[in-house]
PDB file of N, CA and C in Angstrom:
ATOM      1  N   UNK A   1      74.049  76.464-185.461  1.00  0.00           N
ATOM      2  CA  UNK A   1      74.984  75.384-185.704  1.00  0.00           C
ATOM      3  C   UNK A   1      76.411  75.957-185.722  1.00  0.00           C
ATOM      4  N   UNK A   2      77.335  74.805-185.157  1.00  0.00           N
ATOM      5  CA  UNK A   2      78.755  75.613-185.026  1.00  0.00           C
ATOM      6  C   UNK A   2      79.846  75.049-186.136  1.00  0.00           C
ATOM      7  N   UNK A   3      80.139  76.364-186.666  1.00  0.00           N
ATOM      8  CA  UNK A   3      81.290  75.959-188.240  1.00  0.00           C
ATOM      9  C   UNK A   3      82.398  75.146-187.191  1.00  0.00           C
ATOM     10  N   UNK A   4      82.799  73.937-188.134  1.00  0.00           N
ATOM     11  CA  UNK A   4      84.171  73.203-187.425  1.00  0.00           C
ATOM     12  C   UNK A   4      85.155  73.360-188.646  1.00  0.00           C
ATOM     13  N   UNK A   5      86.259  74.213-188.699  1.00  0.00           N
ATOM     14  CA  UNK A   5      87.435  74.195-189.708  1.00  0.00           C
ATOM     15  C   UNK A   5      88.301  73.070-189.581  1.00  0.00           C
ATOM     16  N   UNK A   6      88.283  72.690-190.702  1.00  0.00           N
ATOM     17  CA  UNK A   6      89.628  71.305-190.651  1.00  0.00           C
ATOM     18  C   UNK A   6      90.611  71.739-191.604  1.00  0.00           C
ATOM     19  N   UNK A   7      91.186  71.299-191.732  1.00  0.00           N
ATOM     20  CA  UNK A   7      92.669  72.001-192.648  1.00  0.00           C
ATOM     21  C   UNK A   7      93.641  70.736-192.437  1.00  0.00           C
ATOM     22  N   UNK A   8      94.450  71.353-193.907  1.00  0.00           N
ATOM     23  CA  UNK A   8      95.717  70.107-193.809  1.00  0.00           C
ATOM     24  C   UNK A   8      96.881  70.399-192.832  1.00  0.00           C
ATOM     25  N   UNK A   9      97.586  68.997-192.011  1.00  0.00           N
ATOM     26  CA  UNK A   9      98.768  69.239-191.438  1.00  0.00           C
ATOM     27  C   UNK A   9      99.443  70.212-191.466  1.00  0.00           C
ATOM     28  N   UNK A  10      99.895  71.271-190.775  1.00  0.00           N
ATOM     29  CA  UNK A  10     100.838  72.295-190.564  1.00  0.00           C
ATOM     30  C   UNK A  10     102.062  71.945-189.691  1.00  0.00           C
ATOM     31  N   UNK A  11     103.250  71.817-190.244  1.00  0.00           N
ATOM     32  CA  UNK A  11     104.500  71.505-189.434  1.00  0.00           C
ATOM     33  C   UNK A  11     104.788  72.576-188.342  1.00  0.00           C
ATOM     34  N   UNK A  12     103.963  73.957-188.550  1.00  0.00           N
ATOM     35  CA  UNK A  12     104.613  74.855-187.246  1.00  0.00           C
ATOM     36  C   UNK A  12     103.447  74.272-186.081  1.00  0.00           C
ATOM     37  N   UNK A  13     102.473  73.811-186.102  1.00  0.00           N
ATOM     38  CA  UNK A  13     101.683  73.106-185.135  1.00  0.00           C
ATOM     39  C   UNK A  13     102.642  72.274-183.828  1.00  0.00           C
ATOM     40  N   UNK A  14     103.442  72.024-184.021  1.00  0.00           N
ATOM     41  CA  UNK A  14     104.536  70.809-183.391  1.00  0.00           C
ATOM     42  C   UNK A  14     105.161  72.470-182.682  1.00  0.00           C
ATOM     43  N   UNK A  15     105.972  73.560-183.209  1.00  0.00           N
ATOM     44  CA  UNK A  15     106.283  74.355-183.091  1.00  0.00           C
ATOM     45  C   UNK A  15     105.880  75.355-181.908  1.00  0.00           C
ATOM     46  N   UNK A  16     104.452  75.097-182.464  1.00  0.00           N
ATOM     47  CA  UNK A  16     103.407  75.967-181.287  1.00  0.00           C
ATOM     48  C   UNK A  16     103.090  75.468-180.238  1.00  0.00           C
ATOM     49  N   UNK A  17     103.341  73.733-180.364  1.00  0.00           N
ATOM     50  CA  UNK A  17     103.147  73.057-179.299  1.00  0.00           C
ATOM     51  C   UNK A  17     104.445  73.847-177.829  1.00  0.00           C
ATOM     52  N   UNK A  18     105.172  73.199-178.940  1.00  0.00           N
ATOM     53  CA  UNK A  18     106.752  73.250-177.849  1.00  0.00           C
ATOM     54  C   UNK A  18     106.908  75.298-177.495  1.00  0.00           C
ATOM     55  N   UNK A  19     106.311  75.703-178.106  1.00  0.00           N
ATOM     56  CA  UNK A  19     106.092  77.437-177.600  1.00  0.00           C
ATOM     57  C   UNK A  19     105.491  77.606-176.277  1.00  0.00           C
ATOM     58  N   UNK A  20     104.470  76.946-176.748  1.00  0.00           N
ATOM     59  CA  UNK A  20     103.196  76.788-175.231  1.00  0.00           C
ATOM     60  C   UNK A  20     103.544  76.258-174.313  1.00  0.00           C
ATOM     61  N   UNK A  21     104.079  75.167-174.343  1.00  0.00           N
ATOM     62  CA  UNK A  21     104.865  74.217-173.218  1.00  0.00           C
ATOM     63  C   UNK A  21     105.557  75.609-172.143  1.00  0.00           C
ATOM     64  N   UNK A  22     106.456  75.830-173.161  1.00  0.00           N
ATOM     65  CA  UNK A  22     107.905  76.606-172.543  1.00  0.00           C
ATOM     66  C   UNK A  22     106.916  77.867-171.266  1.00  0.00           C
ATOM     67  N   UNK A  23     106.105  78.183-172.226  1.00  0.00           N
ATOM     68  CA  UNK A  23     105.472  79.516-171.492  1.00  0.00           C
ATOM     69  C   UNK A  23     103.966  78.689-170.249  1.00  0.00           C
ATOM     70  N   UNK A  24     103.824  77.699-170.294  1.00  0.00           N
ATOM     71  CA  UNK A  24     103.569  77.298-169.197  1.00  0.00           C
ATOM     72  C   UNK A  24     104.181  76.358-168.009  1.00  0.00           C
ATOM     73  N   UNK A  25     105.547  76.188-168.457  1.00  0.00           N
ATOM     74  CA  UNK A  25     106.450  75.693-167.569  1.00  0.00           C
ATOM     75  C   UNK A  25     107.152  76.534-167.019  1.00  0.00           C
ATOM     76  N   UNK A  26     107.152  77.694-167.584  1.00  0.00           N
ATOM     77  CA  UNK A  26     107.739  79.068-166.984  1.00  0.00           C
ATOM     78  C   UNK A  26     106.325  79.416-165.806  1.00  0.00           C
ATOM     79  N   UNK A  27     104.989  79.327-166.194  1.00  0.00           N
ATOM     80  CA  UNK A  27     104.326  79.842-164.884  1.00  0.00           C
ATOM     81  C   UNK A  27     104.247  78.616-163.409  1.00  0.00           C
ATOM     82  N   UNK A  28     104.018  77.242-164.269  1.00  0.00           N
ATOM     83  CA  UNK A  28     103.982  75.938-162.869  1.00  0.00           C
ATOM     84  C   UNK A  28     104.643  75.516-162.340  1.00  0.00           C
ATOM     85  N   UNK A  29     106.050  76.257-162.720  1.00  0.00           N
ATOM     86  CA  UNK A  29     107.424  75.863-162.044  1.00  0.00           C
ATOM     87  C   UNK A  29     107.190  74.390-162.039  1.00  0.00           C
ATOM     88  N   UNK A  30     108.193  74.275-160.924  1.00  0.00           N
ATOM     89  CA  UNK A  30     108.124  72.587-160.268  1.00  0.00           C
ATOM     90  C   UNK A  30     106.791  72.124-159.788  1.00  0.00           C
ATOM     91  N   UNK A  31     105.640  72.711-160.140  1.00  0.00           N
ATOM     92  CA  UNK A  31     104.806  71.812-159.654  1.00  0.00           C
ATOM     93  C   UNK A  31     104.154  71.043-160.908  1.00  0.00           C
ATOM     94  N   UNK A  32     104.790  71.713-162.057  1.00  0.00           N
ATOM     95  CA  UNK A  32     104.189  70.527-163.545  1.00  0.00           C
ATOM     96  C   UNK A  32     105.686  69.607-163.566  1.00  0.00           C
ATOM     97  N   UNK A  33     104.469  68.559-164.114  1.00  0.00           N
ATOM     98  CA  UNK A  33     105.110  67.084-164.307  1.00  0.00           C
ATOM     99  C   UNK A  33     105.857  66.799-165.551  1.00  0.00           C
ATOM    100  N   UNK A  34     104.267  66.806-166.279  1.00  0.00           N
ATOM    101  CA  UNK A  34     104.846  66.516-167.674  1.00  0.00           C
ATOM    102  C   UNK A  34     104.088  67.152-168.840  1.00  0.00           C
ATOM    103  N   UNK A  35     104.029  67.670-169.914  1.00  0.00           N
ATOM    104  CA  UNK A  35     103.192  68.226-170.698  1.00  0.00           C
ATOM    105  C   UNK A  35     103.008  67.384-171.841  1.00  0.00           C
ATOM    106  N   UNK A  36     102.241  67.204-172.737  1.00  0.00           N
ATOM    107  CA  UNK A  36     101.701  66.524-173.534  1.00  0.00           C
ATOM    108  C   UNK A  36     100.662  67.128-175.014  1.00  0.00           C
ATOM    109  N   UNK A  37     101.195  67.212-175.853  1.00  0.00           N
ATOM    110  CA  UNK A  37     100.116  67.507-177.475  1.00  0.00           C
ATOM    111  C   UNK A  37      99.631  66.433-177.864  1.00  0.00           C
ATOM    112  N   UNK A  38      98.252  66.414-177.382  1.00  0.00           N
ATOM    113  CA  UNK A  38      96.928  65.965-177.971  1.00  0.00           C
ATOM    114  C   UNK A  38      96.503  66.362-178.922  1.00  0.00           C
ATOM    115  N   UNK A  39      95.015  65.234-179.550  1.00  0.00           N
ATOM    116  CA  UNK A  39      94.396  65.586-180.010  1.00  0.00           C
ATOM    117  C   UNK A  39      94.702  65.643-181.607  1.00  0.00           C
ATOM    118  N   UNK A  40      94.281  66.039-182.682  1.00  0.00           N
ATOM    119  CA  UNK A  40      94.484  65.815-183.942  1.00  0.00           C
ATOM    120  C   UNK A  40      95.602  66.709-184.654  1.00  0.00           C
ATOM    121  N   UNK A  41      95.963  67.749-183.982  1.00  0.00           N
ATOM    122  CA  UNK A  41      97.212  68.989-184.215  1.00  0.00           C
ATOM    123  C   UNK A  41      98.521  67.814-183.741  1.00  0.00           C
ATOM    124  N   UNK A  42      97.941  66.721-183.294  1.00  0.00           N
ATOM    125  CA  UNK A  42      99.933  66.147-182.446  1.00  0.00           C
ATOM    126  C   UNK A  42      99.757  64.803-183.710  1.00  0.00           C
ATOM    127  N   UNK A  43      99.217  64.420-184.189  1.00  0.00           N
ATOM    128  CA  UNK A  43      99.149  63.744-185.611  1.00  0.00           C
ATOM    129  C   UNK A  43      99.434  64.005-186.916  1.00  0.00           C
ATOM    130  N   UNK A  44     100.876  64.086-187.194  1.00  0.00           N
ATOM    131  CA  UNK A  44     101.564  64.188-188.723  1.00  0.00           C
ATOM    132  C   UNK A  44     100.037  63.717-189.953  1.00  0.00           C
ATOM    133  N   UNK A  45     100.323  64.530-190.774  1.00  0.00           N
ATOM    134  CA  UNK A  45      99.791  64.338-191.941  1.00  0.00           C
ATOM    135  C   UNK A  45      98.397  63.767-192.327  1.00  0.00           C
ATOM    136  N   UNK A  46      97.504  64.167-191.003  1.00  0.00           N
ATOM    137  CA  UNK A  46      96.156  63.942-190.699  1.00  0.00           C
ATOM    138  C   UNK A  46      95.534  65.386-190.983  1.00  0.00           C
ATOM    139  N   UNK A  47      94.626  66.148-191.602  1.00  0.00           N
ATOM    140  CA  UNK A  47      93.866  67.149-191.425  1.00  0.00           C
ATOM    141  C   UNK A  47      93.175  67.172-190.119  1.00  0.00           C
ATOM    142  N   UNK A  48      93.230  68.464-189.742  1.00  0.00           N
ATOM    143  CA  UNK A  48      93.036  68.269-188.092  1.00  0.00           C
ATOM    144  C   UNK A  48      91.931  69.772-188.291  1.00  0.00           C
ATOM    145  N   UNK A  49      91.113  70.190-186.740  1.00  0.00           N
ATOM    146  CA  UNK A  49      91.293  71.725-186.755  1.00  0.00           C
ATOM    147  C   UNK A  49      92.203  72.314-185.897  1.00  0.00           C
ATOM    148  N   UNK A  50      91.994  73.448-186.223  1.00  0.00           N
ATOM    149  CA  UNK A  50      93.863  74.177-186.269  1.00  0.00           C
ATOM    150  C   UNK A  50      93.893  74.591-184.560  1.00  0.00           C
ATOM    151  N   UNK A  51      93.766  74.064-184.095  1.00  0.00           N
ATOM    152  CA  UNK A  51      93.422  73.904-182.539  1.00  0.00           C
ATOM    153  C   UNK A  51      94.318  73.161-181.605  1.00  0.00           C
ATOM    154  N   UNK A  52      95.662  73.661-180.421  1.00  0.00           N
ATOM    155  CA  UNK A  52      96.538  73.160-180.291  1.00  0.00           C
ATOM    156  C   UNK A  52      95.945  72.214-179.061  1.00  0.00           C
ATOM    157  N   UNK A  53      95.607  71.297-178.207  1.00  0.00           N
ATOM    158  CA  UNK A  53      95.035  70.709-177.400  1.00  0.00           C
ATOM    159  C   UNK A  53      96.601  70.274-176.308  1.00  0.00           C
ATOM    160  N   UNK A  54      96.144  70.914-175.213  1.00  0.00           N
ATOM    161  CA  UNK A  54      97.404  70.347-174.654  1.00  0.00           C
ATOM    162  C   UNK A  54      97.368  69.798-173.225  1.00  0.00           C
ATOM    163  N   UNK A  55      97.935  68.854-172.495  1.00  0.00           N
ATOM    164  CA  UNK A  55      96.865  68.128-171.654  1.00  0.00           C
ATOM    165  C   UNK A  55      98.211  68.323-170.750  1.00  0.00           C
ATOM    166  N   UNK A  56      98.582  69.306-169.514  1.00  0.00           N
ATOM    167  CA  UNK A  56      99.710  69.510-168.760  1.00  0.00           C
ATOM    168  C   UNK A  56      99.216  68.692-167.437  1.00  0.00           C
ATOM    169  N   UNK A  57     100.179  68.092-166.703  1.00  0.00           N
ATOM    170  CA  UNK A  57     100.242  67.364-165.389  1.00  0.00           C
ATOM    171  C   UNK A  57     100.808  67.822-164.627  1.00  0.00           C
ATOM    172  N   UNK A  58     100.058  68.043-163.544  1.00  0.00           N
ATOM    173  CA  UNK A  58     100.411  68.707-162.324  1.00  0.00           C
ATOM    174  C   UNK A  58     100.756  67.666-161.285  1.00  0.00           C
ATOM    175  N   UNK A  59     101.415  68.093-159.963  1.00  0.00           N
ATOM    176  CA  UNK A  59     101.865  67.308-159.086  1.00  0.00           C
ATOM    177  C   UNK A  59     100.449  66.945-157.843  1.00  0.00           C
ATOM    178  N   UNK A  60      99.609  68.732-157.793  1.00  0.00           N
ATOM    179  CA  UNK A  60      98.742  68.145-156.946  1.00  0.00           C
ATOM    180  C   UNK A  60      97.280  69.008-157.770  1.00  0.00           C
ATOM    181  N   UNK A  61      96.081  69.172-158.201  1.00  0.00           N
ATOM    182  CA  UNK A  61      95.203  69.717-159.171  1.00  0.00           C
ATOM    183  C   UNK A  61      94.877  70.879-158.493  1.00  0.00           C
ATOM    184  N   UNK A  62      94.946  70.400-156.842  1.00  0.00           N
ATOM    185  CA  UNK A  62      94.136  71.562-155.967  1.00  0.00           C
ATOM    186  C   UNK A  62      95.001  72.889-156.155  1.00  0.00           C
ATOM    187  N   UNK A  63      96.334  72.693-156.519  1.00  0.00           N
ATOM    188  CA  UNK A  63      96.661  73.824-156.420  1.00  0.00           C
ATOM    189  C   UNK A  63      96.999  74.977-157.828  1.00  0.00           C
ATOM    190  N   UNK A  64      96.382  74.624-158.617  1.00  0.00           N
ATOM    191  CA  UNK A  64      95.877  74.870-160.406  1.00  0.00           C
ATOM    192  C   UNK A  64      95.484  76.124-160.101  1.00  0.00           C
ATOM    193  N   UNK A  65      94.657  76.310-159.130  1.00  0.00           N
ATOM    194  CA  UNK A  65      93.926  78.234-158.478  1.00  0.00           C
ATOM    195  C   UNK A  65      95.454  78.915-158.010  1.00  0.00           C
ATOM    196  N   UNK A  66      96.412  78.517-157.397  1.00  0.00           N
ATOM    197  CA  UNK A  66      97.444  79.077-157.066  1.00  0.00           C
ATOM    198  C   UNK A  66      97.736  80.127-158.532  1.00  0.00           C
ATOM    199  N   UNK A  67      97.358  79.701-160.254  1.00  0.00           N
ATOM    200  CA  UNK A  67      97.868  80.173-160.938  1.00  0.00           C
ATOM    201  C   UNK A  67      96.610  80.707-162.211  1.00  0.00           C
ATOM    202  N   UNK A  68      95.935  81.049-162.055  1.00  0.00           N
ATOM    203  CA  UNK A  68      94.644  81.445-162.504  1.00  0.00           C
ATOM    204  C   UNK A  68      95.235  82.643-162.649  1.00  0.00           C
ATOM    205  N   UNK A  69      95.604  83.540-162.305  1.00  0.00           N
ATOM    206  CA  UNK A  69      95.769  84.792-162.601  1.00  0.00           C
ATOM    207  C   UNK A  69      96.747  85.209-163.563  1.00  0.00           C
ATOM    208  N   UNK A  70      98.446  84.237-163.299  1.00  0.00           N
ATOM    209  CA  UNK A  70      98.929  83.834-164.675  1.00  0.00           C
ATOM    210  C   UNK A  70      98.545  83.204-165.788  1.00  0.00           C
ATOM    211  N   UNK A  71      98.055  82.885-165.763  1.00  0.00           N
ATOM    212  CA  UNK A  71      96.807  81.868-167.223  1.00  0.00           C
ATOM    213  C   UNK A  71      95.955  82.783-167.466  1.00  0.00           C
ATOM    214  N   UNK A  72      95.393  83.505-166.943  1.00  0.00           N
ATOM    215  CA  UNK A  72      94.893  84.878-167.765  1.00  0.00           C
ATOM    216  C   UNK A  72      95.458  85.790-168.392  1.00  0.00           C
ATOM    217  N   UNK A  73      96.323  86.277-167.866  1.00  0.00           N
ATOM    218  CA  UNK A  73      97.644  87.291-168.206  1.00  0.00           C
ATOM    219  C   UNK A  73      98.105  86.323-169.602  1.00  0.00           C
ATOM    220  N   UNK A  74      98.141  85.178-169.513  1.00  0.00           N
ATOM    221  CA  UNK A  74      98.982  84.691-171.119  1.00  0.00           C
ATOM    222  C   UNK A  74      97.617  84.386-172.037  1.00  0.00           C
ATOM    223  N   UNK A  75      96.307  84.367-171.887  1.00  0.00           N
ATOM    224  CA  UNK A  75      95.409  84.781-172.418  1.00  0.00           C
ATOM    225  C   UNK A  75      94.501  83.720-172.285  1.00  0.00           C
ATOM    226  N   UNK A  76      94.304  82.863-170.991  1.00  0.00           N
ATOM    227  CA  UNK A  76      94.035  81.872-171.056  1.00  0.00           C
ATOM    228  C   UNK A  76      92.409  82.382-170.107  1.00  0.00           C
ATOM    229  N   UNK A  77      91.353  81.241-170.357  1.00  0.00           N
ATOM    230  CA  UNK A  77      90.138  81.265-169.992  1.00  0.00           C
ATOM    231  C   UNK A  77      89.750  79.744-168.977  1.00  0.00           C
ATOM    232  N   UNK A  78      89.866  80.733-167.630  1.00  0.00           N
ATOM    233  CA  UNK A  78      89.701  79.802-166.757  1.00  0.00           C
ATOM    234  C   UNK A  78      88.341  78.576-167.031  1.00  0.00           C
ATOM    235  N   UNK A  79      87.487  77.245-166.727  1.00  0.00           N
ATOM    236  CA  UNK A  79      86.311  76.755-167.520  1.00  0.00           C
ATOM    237  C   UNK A  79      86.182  75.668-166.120  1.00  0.00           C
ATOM    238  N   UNK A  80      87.325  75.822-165.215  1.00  0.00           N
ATOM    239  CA  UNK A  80      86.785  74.610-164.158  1.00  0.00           C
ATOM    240  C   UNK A  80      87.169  73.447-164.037  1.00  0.00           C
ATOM    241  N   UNK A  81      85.935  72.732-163.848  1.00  0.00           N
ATOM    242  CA  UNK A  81      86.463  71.115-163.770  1.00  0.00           C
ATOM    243  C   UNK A  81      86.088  70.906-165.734  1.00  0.00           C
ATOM    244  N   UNK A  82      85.068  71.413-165.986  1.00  0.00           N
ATOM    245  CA  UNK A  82      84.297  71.262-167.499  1.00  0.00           C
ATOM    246  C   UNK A  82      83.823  69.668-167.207  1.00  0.00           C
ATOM    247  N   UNK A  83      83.130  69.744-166.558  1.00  0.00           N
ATOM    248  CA  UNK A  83      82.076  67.842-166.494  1.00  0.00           C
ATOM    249  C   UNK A  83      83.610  66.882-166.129  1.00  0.00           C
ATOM    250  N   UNK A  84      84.782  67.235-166.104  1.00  0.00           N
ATOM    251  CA  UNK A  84      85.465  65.902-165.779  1.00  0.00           C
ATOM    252  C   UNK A  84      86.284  65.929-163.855  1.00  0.00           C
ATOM    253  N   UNK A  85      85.613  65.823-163.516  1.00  0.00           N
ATOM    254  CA  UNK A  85      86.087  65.269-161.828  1.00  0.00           C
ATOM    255  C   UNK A  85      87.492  65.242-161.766  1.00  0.00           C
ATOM    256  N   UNK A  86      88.378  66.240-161.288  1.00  0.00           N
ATOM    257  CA  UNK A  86      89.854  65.806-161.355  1.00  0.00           C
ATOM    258  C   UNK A  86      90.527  66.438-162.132  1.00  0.00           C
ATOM    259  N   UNK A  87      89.866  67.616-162.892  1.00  0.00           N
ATOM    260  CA  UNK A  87      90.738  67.987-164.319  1.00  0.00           C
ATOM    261  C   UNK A  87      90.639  69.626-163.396  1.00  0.00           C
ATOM    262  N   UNK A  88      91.323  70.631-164.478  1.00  0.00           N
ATOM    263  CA  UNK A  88      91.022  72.092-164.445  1.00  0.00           C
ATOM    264  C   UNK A  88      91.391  72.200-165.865  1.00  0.00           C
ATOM    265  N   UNK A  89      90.704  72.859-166.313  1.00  0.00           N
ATOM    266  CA  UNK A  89      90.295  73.244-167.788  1.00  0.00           C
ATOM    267  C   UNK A  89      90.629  74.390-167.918  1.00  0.00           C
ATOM    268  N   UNK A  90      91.488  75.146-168.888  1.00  0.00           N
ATOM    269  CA  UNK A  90      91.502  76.056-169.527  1.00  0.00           C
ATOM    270  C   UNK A  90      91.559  76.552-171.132  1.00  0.00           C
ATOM    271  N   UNK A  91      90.713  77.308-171.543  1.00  0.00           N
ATOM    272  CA  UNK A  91      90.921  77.557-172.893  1.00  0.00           C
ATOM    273  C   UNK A  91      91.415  78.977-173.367  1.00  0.00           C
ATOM    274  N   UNK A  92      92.465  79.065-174.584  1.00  0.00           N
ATOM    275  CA  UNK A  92      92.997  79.942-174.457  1.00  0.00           C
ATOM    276  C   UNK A  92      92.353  80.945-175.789  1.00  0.00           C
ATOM    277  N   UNK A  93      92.153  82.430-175.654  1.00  0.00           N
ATOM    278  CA  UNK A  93      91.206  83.124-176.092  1.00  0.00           C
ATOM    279  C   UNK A  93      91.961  83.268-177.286  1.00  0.00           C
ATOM    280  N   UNK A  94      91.541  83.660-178.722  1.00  0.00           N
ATOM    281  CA  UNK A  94      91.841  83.678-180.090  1.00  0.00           C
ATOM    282  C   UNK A  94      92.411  85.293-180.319  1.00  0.00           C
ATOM    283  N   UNK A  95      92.750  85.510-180.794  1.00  0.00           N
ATOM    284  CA  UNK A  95      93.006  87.272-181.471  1.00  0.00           C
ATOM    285  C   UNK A  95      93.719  87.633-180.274  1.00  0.00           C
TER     286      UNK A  95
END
């Protein structure tokens, strides 16, 4: 069975959002749209888990492999489509 941590609101969460942004708008150049904090970390004063969810828009998906190798280098874990048709998934590794 898998432990799920929840914890109270953290104001640097918003912080870490806009960190992450910066350092993946620095790798998609002009081909990201718009970036976006999801999920229960982008909700003031909700206990969430401490997990930043961030849902970036690209101009075209096919070309998401163009940057796989930068998304590793910033510590990120390539995962695919992950069951959704249209997406590329990445999760980014802990420690």
């Amino acid at each position: 069975m898998r432990k799920v941590e929840v914890v109270p609101y953290k104001k640097e969460w918003s912080k870490l959002f806009h960190d992450e942004c910066q350092k993946l708008e620095n790798i998609f150049g002009p081909e990201m749209m718009n970036v976006y904090h999801i999920g229960s970390t982008a909700i003031p004063a909700i206990h969430a888990k401490p997990i930043i969810d961030i849902l970036a828009v690209v101009k075209d998906v096919e070309c998401v492999a163009d940057f796989n190798k930068e998304m590793e280098e910033m510590g990120y874990d390539f995962k695919g489509k992950n069951g959704i048709a249209g997406r590329r998934f990445f999760r980014k590794r802990r420690g």
